[in-house]
C-alpha atoms as a PDB file:
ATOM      1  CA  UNK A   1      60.613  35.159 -82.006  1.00  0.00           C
ATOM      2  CA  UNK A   2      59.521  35.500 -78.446  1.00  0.00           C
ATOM      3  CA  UNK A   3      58.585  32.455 -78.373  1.00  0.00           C
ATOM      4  CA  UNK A   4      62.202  31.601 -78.972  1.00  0.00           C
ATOM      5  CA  UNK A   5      64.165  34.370 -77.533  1.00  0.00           C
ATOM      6  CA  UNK A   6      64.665  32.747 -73.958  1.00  0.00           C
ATOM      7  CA  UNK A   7      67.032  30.424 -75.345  1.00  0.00           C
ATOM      8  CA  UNK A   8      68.250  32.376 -78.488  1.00  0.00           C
ATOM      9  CA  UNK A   9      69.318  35.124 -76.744  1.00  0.00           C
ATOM     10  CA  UNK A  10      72.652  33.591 -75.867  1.00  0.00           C
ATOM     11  CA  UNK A  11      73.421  33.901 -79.509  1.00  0.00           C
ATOM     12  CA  UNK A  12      74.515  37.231 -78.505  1.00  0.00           C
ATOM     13  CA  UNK A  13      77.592  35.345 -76.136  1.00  0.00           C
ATOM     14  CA  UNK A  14      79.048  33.660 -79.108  1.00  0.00           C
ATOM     15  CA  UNK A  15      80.016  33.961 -83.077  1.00  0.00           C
ATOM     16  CA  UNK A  16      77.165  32.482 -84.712  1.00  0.00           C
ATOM     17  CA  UNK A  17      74.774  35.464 -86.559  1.00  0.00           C
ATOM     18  CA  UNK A  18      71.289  35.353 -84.725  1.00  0.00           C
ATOM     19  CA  UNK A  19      69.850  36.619 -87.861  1.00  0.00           C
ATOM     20  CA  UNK A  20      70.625  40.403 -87.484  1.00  0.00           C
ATOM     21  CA  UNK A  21      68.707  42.483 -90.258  1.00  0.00           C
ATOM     22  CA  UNK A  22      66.782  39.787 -91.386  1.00  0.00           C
ATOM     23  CA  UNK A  23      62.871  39.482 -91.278  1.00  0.00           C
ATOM     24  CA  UNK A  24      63.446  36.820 -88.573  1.00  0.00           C
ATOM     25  CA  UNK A  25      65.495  37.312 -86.049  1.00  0.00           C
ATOM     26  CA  UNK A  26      66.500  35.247 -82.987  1.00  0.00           C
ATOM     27  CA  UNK A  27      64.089  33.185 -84.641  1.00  0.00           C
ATOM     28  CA  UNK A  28      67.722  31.727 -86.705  1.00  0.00           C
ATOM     29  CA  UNK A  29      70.946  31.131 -86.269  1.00  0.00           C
ATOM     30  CA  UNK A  30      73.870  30.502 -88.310  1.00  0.00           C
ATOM     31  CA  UNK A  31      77.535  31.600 -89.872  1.00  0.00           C
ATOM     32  CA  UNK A  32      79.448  31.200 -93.469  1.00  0.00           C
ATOM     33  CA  UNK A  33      81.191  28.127 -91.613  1.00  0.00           C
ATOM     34  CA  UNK A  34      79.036  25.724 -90.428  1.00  0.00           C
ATOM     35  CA  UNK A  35      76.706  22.830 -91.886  1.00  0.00           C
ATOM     36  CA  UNK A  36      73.580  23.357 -90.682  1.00  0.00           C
ATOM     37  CA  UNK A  37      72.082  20.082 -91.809  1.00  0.00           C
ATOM     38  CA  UNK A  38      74.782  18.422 -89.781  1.00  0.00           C
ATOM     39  CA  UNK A  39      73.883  20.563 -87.162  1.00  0.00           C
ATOM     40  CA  UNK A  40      70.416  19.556 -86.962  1.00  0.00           C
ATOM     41  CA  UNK A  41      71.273  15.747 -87.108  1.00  0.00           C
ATOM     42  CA  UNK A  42      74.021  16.506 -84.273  1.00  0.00           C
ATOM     43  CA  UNK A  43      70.976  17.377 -82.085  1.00  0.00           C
ATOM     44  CA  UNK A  44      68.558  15.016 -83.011  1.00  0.00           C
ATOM     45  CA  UNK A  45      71.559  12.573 -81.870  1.00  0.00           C
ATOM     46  CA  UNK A  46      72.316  13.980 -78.614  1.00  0.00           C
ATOM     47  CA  UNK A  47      68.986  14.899 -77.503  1.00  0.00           C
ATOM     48  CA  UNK A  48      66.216  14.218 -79.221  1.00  0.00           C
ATOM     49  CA  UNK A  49      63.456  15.199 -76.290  1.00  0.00           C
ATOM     50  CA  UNK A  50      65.049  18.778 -76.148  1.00  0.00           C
ATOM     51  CA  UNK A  51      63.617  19.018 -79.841  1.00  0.00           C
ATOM     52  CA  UNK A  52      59.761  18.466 -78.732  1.00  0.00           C
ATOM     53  CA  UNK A  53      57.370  21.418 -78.986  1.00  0.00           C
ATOM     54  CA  UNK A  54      59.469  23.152 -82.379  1.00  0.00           C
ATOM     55  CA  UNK A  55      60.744  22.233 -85.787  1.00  0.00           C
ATOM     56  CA  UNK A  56      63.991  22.698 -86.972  1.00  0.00           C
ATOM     57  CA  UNK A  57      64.705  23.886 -91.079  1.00  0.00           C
ATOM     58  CA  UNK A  58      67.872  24.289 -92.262  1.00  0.00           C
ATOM     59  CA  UNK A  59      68.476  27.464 -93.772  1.00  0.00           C
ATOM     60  CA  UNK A  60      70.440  30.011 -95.551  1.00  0.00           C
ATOM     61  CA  UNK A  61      70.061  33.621 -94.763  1.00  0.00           C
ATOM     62  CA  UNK A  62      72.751  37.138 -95.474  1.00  0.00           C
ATOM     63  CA  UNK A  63      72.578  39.356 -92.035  1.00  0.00           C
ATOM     64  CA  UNK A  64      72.553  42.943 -93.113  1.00  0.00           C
ATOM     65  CA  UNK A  65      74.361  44.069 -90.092  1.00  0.00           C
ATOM     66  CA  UNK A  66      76.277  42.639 -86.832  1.00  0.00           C
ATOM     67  CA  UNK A  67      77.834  39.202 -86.886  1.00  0.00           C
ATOM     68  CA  UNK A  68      78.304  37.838 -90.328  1.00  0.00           C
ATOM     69  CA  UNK A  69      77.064  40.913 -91.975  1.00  0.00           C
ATOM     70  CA  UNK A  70      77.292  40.758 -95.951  1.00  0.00           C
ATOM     71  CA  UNK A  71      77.684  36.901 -95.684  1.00  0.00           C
ATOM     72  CA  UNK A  72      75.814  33.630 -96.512  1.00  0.00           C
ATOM     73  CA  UNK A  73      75.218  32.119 -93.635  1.00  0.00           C
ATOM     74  CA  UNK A  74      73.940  28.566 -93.226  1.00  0.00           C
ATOM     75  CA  UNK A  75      71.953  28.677 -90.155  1.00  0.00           C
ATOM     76  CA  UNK A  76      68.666  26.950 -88.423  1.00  0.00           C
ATOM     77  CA  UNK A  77      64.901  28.300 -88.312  1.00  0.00           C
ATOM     78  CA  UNK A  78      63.499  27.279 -85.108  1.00  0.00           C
ATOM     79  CA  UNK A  79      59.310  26.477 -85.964  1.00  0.00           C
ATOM     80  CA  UNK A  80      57.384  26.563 -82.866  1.00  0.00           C
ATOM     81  CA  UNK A  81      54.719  24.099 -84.176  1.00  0.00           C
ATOM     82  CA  UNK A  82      51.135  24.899 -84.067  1.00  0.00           C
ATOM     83  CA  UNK A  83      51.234  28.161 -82.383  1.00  0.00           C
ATOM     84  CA  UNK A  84      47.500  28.397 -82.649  1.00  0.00           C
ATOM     85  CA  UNK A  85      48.033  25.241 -79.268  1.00  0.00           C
ATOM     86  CA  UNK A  86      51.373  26.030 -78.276  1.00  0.00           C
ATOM     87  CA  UNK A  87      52.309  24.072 -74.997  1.00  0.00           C
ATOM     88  CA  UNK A  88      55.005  25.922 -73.249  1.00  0.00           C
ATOM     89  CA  UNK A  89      55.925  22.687 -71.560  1.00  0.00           C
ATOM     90  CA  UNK A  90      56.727  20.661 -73.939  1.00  0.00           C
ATOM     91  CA  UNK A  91      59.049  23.919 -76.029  1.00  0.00           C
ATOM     92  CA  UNK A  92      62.193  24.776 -73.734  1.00  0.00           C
ATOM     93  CA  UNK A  93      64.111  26.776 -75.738  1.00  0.00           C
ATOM     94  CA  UNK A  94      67.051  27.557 -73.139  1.00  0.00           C
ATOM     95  CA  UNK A  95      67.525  23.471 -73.573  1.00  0.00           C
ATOM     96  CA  UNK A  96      67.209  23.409 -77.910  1.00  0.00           C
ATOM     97  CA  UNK A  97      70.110  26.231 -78.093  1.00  0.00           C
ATOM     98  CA  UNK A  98      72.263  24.740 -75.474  1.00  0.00           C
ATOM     99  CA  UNK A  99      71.903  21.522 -77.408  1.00  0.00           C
ATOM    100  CA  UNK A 100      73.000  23.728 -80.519  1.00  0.00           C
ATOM    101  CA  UNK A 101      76.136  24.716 -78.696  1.00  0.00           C
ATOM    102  CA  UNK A 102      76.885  21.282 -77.815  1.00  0.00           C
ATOM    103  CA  UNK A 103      76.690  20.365 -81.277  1.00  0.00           C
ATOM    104  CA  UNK A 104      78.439  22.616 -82.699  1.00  0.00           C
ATOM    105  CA  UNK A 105      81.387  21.793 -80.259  1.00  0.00           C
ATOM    106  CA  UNK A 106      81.150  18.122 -81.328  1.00  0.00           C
ATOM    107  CA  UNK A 107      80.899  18.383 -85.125  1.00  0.00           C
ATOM    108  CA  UNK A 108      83.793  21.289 -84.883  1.00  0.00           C
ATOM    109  CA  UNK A 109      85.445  20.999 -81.251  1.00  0.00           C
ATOM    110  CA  UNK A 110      87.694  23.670 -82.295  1.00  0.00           C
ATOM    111  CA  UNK A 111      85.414  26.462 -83.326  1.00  0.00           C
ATOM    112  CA  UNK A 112      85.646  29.536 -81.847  1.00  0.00           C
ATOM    113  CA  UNK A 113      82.122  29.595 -80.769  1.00  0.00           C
ATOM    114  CA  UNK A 114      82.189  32.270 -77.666  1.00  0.00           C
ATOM    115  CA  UNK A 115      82.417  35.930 -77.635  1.00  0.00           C
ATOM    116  CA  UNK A 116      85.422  36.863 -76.184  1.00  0.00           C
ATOM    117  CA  UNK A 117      85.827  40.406 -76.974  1.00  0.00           C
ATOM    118  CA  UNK A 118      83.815  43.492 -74.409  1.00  0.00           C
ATOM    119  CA  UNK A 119      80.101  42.426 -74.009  1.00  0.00           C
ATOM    120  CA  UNK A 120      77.978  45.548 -72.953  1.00  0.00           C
ATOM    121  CA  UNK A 121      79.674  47.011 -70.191  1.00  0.00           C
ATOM    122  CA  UNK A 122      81.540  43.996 -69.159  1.00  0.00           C
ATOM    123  CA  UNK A 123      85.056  43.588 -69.806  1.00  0.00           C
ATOM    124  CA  UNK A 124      85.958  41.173 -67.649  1.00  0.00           C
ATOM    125  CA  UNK A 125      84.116  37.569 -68.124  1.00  0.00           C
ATOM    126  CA  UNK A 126      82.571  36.295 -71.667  1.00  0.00           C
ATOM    127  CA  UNK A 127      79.450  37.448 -72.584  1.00  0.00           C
ATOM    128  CA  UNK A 128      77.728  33.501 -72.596  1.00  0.00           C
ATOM    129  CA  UNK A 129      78.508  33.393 -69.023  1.00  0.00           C
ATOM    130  CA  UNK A 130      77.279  36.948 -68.280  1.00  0.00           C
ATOM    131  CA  UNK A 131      73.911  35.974 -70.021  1.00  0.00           C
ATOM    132  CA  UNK A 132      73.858  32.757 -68.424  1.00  0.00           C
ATOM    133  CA  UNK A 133      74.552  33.950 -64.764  1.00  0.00           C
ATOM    134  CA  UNK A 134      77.548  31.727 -64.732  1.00  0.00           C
ATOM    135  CA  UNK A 135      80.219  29.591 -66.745  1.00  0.00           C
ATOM    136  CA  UNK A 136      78.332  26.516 -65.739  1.00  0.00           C
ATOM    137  CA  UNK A 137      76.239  25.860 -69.260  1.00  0.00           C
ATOM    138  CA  UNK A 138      79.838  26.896 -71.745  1.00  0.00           C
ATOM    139  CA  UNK A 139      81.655  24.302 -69.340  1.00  0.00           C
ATOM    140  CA  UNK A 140      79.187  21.868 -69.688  1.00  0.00           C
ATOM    141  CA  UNK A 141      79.273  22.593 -73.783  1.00  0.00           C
ATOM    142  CA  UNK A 142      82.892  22.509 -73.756  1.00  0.00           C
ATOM    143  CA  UNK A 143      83.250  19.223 -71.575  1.00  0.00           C
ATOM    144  CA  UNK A 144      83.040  16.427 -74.810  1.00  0.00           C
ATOM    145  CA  UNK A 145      82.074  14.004 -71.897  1.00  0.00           C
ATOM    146  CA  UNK A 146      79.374  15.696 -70.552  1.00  0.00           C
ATOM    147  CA  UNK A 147      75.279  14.776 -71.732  1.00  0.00           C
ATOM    148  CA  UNK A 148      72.141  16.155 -71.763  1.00  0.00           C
ATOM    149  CA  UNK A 149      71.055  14.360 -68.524  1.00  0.00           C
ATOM    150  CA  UNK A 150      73.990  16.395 -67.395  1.00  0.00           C
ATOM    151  CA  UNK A 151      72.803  20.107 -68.303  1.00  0.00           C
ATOM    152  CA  UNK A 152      69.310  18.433 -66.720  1.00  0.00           C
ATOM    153  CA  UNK A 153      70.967  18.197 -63.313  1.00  0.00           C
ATOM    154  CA  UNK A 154      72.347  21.411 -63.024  1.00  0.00           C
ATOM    155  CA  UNK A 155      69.487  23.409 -64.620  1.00  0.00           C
ATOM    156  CA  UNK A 156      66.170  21.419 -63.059  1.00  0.00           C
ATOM    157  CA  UNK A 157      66.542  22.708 -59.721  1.00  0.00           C
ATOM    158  CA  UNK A 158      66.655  26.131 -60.044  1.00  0.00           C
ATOM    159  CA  UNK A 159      63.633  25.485 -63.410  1.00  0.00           C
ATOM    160  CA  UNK A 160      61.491  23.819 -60.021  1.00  0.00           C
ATOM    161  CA  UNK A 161      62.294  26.950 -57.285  1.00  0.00           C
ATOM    162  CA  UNK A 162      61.145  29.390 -60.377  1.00  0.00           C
ATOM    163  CA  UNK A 163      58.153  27.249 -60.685  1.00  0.00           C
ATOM    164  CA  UNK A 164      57.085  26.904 -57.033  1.00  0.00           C
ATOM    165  CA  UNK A 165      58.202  30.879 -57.042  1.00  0.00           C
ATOM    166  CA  UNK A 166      55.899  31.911 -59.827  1.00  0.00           C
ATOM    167  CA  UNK A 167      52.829  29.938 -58.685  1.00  0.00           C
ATOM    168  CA  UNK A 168      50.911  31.891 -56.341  1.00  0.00           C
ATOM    169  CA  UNK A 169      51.320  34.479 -59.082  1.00  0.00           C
ATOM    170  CA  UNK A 170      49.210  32.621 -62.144  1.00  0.00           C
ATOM    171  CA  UNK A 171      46.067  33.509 -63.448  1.00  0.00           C
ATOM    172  CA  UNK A 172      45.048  30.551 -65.034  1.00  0.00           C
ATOM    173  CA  UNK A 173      47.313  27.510 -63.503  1.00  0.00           C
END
């Protein structure tokens, strides 16, 4: 789950279950209405290099509370492959559950994928862009003309100033 959580907790700015009350949380993701198979294709199609570093199973899984609570769900199980050599370069999970979104907005560009009830304590803006920092990543899943290379340009900057940021900072470079 950790592994996954930096990009699976913006489950918690839309609809989809992210596995509430099961053994594996944020680890899945899912609801009654989608086709996770399709799903999984969906991404493989857009952006096949976001997939590197994990393995994707379809899934079906009942959340015992939250979202979807009581319900089938079909949903996705995110693998990190080999954790025993797990390169955190080649694994960006902020990238694999944006490419989810994006998916999801293609296969079913009416689905009423974001939270837009009270997030927290704020009222005001939805809770994806409140986890996100900004509306920039739902407006880039919403746009149908926008690509991965897109979402590349906008996030790649800020991914390098963290990195030169952190640096001084490592142990073991």
């Amino acid at each position: 789950m950790a592994r996954a959580y930096a990009g699976t907790v913006m489950l918690e700015g839309t609809t989809l279950s992210e596995g509430r009350g099961t053994t594996r949380p944020l680890e899945l993701f899912g609801a009654p209405d989608i086709d996770a198979r399709a799903l999984i294709a969906e991404m493989r199609s857009l952006a096949p290099h976001w997939l590197h570093g994990c393995v994707l199973r379809e899934c079906w899984f009942e959340p015992t509370f939250h979202k979807h609570a009581g319900k089938l769900c079909s949903g996705v199980q995110i693998h990190v492959e080999d954790p025993a050599h797990y390169a955190h370069h080649a694994f960006r999970p902020w990238r694999l559950q944006a490419l989810a979104f994006k998916a999801l907005r293609r296969l079913q560009p009416d689905y009423a994928l974001w939270r837009d009830f009270a997030y927290e304590y704020e009222h005001d803006r939805l809770a994806i862009d409140l986890i996100n920092g900004s509306p920039l990543l739902r407006e880039w899943v919403d746009d149908p003309a926008a690509t991965a290379p897109d979402l590349d340009a906008l996030a790649t900057p800020d991914e390098s100033a963290w990195h030169e940021t952190r640096a001084p900072f490592l142990l073991y470079p």
